[in-house]
Protein backbone atom coordinates (compact mmCIF):
# COMPACT_ATOMS: atom_id res chain seq x y z
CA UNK A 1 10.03 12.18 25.35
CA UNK A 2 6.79 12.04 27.83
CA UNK A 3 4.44 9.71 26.68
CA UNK A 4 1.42 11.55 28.06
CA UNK A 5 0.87 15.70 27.84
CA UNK A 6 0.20 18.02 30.61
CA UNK A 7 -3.60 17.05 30.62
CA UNK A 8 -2.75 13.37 30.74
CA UNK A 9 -3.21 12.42 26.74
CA UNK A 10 -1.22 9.89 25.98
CA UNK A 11 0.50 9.80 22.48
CA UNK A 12 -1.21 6.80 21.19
CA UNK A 13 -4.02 7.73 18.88
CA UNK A 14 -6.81 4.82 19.16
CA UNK A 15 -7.02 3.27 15.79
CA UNK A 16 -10.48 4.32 15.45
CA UNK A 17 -9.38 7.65 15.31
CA UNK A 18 -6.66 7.07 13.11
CA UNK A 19 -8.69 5.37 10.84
CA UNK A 20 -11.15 8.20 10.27
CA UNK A 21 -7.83 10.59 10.12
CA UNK A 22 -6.57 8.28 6.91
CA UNK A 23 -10.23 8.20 5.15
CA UNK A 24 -10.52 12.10 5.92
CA UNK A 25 -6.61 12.70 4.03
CA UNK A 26 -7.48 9.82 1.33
CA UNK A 27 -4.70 7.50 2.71
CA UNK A 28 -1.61 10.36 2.00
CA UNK A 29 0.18 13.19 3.01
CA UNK A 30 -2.25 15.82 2.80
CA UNK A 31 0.54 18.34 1.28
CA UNK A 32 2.37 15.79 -1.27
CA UNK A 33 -0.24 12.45 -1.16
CA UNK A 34 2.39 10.57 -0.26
CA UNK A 35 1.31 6.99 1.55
CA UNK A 36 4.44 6.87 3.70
CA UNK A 37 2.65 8.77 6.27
CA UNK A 38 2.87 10.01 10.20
CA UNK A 39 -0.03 11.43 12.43
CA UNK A 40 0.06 14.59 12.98
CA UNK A 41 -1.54 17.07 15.17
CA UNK A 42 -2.01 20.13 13.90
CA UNK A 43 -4.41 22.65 16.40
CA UNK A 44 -4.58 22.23 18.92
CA UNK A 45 -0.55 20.58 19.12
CA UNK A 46 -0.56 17.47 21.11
CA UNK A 47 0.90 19.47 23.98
CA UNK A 48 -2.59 21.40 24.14
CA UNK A 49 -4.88 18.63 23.24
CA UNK A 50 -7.44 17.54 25.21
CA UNK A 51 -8.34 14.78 23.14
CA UNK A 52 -7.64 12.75 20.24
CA UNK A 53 -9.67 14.44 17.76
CA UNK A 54 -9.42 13.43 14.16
CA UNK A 55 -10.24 16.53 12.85
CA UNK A 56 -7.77 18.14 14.40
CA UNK A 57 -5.52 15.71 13.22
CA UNK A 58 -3.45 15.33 9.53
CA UNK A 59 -1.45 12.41 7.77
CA UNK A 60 2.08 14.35 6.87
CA UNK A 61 5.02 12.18 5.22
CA UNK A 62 7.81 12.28 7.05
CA UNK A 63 9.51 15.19 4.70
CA UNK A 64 6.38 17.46 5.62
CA UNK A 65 6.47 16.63 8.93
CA UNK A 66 9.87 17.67 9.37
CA UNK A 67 9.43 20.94 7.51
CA UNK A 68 6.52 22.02 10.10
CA UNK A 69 8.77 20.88 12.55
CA UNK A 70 11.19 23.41 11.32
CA UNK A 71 8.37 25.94 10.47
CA UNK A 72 9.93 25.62 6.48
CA UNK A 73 6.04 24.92 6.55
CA UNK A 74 3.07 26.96 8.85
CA UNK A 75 0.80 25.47 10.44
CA UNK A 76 -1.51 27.17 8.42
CA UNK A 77 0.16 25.43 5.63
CA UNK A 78 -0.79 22.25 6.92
CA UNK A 79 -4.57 23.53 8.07
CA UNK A 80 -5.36 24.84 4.21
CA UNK A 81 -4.09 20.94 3.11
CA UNK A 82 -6.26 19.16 5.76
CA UNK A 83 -9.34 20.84 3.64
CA UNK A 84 -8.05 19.44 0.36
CA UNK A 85 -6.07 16.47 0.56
CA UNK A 86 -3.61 15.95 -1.97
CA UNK A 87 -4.82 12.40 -1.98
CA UNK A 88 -8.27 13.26 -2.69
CA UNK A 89 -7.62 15.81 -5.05
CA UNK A 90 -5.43 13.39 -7.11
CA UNK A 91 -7.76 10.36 -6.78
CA UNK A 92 -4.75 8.37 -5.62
CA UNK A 93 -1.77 7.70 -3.65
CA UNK A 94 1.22 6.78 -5.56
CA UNK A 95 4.93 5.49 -4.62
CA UNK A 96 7.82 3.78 -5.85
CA UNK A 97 9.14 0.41 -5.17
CA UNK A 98 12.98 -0.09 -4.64
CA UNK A 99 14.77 -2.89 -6.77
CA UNK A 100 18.22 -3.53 -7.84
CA UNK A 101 19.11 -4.08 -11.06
CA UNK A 102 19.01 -8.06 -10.44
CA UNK A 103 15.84 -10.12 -11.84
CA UNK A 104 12.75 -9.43 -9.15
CA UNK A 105 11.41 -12.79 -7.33
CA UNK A 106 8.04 -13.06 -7.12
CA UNK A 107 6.38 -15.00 -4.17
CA UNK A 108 2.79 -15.20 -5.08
CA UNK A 109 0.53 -16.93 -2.91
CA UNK A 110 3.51 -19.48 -1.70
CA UNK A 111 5.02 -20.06 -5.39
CA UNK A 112 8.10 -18.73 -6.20
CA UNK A 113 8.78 -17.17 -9.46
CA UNK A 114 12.50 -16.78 -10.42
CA UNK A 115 13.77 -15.02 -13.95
CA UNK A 116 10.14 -15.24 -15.08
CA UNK A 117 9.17 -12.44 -17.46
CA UNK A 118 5.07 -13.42 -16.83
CA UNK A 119 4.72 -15.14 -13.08
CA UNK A 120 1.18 -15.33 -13.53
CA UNK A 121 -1.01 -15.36 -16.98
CA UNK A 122 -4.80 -15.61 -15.89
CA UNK A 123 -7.44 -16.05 -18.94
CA UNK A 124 -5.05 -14.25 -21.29
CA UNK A 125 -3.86 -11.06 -18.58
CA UNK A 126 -1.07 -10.89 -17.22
CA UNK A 127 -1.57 -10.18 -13.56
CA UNK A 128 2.23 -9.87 -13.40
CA UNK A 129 5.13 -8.68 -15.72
CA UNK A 130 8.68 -7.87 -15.63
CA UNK A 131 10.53 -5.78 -17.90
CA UNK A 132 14.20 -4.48 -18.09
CA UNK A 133 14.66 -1.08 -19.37
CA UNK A 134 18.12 0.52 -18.98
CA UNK A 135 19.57 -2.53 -17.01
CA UNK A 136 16.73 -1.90 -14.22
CA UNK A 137 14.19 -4.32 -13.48
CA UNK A 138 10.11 -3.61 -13.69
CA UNK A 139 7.45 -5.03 -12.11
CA UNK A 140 3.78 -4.63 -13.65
CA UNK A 141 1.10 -6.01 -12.85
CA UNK A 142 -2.90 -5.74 -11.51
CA UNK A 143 -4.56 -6.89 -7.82
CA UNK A 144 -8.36 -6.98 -8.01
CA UNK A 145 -10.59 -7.00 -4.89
CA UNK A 146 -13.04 -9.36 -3.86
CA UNK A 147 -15.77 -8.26 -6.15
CA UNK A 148 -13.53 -8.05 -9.68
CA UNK A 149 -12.02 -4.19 -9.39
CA UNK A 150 -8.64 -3.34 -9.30
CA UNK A 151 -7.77 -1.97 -5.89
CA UNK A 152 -4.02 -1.77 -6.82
CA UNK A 153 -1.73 -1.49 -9.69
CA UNK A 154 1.92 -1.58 -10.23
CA UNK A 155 3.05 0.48 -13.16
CA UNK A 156 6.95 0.30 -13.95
CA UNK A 157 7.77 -0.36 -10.28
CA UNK A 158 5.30 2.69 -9.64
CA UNK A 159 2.40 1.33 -7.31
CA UNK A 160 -1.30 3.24 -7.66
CA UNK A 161 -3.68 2.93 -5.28
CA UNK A 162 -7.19 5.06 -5.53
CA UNK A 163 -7.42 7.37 -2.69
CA UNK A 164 -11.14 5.94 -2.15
CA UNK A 165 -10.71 2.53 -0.68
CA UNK A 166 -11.86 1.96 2.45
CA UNK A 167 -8.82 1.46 4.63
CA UNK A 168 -4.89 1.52 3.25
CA UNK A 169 -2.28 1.22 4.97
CA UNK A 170 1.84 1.26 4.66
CA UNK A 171 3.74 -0.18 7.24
CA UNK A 172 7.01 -0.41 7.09
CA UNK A 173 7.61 -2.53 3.80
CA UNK A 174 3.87 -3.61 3.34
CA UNK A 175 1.18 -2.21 1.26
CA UNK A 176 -1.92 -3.25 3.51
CA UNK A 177 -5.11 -2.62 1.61
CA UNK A 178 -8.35 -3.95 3.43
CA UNK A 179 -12.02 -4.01 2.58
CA UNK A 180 -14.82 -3.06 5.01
CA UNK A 181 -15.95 -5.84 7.43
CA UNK A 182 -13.71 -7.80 5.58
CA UNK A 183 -10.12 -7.44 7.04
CA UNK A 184 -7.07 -7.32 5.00
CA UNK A 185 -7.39 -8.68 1.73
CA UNK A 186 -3.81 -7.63 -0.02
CA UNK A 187 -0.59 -7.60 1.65
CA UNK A 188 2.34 -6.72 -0.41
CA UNK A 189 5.93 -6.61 1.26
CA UNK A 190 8.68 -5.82 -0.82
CA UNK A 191 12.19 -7.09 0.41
CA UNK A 192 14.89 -5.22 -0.79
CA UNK A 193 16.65 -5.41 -3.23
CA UNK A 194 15.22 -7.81 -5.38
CA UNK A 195 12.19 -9.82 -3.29
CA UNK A 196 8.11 -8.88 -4.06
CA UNK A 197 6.04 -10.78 -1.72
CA UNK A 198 2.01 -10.91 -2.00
CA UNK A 199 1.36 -12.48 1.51
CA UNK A 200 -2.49 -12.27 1.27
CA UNK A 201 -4.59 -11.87 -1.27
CA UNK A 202 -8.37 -12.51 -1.98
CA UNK A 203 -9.19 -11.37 -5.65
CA UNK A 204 -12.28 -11.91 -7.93
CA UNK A 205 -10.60 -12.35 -11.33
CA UNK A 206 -12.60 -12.62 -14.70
CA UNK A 207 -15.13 -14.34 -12.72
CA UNK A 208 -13.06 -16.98 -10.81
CA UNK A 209 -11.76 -16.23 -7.17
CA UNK A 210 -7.91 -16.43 -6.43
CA UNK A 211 -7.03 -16.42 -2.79
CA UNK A 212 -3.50 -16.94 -1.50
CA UNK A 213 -1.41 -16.77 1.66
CA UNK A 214 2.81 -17.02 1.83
CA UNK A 215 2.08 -20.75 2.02
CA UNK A 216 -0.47 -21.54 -0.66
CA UNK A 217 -2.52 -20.46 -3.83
CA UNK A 218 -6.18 -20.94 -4.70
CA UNK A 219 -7.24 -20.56 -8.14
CA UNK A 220 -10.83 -21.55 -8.50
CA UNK A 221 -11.42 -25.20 -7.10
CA UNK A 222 -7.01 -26.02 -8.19
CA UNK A 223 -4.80 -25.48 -4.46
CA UNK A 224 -0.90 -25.56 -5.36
CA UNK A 225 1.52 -25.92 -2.79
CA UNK A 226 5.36 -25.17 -2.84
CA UNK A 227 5.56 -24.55 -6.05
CA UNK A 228 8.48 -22.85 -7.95
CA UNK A 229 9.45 -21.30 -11.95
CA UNK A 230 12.05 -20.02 -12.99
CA UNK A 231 14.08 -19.32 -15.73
CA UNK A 232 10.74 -19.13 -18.39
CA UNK A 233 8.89 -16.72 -20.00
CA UNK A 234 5.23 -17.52 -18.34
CA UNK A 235 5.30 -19.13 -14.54
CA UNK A 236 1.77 -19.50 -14.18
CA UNK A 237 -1.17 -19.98 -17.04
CA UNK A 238 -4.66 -20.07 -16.41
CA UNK A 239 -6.97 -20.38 -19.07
């Protein structure tokens, strides 16, 4: 496959441009609102562009995009979606996370929660919960931004994000959600079949400011390092 077209456009979209193509679709397939999502563009085709134009250009799961590929879906299809998003019609983008039906381990901030029903308990919330419903494993649980509202929530392994944030991004098995000016300030990666990992975070909780990395875990002024729980109801409890 060339990687430029007959006028000399190559295939990479600057992320500029794709950035204003994910804000314009609300972060989700504009047909479905699916966040698994691939640039697409839609008139002119690439072949005719000119230019990298983001309104010219859609965010189509890879389903979609295969069925316009086919033509199971017109173009036309596609142009009638790019003026009402899915994403923004539903207020949110929505997908499932993959676990077996062994006990989820939770790496939060660096600490490593194993066979714990609460990992985290934070002023009398529970930022994280499992539950086991039909001999399958669910994780629920709340991330809050840096000024106290949620940005994401898991609901029974379902994860919720609104469609209004200012950047989100899925990349292969991360949920990248990041605040304006500010950089990323949640990364989730799941590892299947059976690993959550919550490699960044920065979070204004109940009034006290919880910041973590894969390494370590800031909870007000307290740092923890290396820490581990397992086999316990509650891993973590802030009061």
């Amino acid at each position: 496959m060339t990687s430029i077209n007959k006028f000399g456009l190559s295939r990479t979209i600057p992320e500029a441009v794709k950035l204003e193509v994910r804000q314009r679709c609300g972060f989700g397939c504009v047909i479905c609102a699916s966040p698994i999502v691939e640039y697409e563009h839609v008139f002119p085709t690439y072949a005719d562009a000119k230019e990298h134009s983001p309104d010219a250009i859609a965010l189509l799961c890879p389903t979609c995009h295969a069925k316009v590929t086919k033509r199971i879906y017109s173009k036309e299809k596609v142009t009638n979606a790019m003026q009402s998003p899915a994403a923004l019609k539903n207020g949110k983008v929505v997908d499932i996370l993959d676990f077996s039906d062994r006990h989820p381990v939770i790496i939060f901030g660096g600490a490593v929660f194993e066979d714990c029903t609460i990992p985290i308990m934070f002023k009398n919330e529970a930022l994280l919960t499992i539950e086991k419903e039909s001999n399958v494993f669910l994780i629920s649980g709340k991330f809050y931004d840096s000024k106290g509202i949620v940005n994401l929530e898991l609901i029974k392994n379902e994860w919720v994000c609104s469609a209004r944030h200012w950047d989100i991004q899925v990349v292969g098995p991360r949920i990248i959600i990041i605040e304006k000016k500010k950089g990323p300030r949640l990364i989730l990666k799941v590892e299947a079949p059976e690993k959550l990992i919550v490699q960044k975070l920065d979070m204004l909780v109940k009034g006290t400011r919880i910041v973590g990395d894969e390494h370590r875990l800031r909870v007000g002024p307290h740092v923890f390092q290396n820490c581990e729980a397992s086999n316990c109801d509650i891993g973590f409890c802030f009061d």
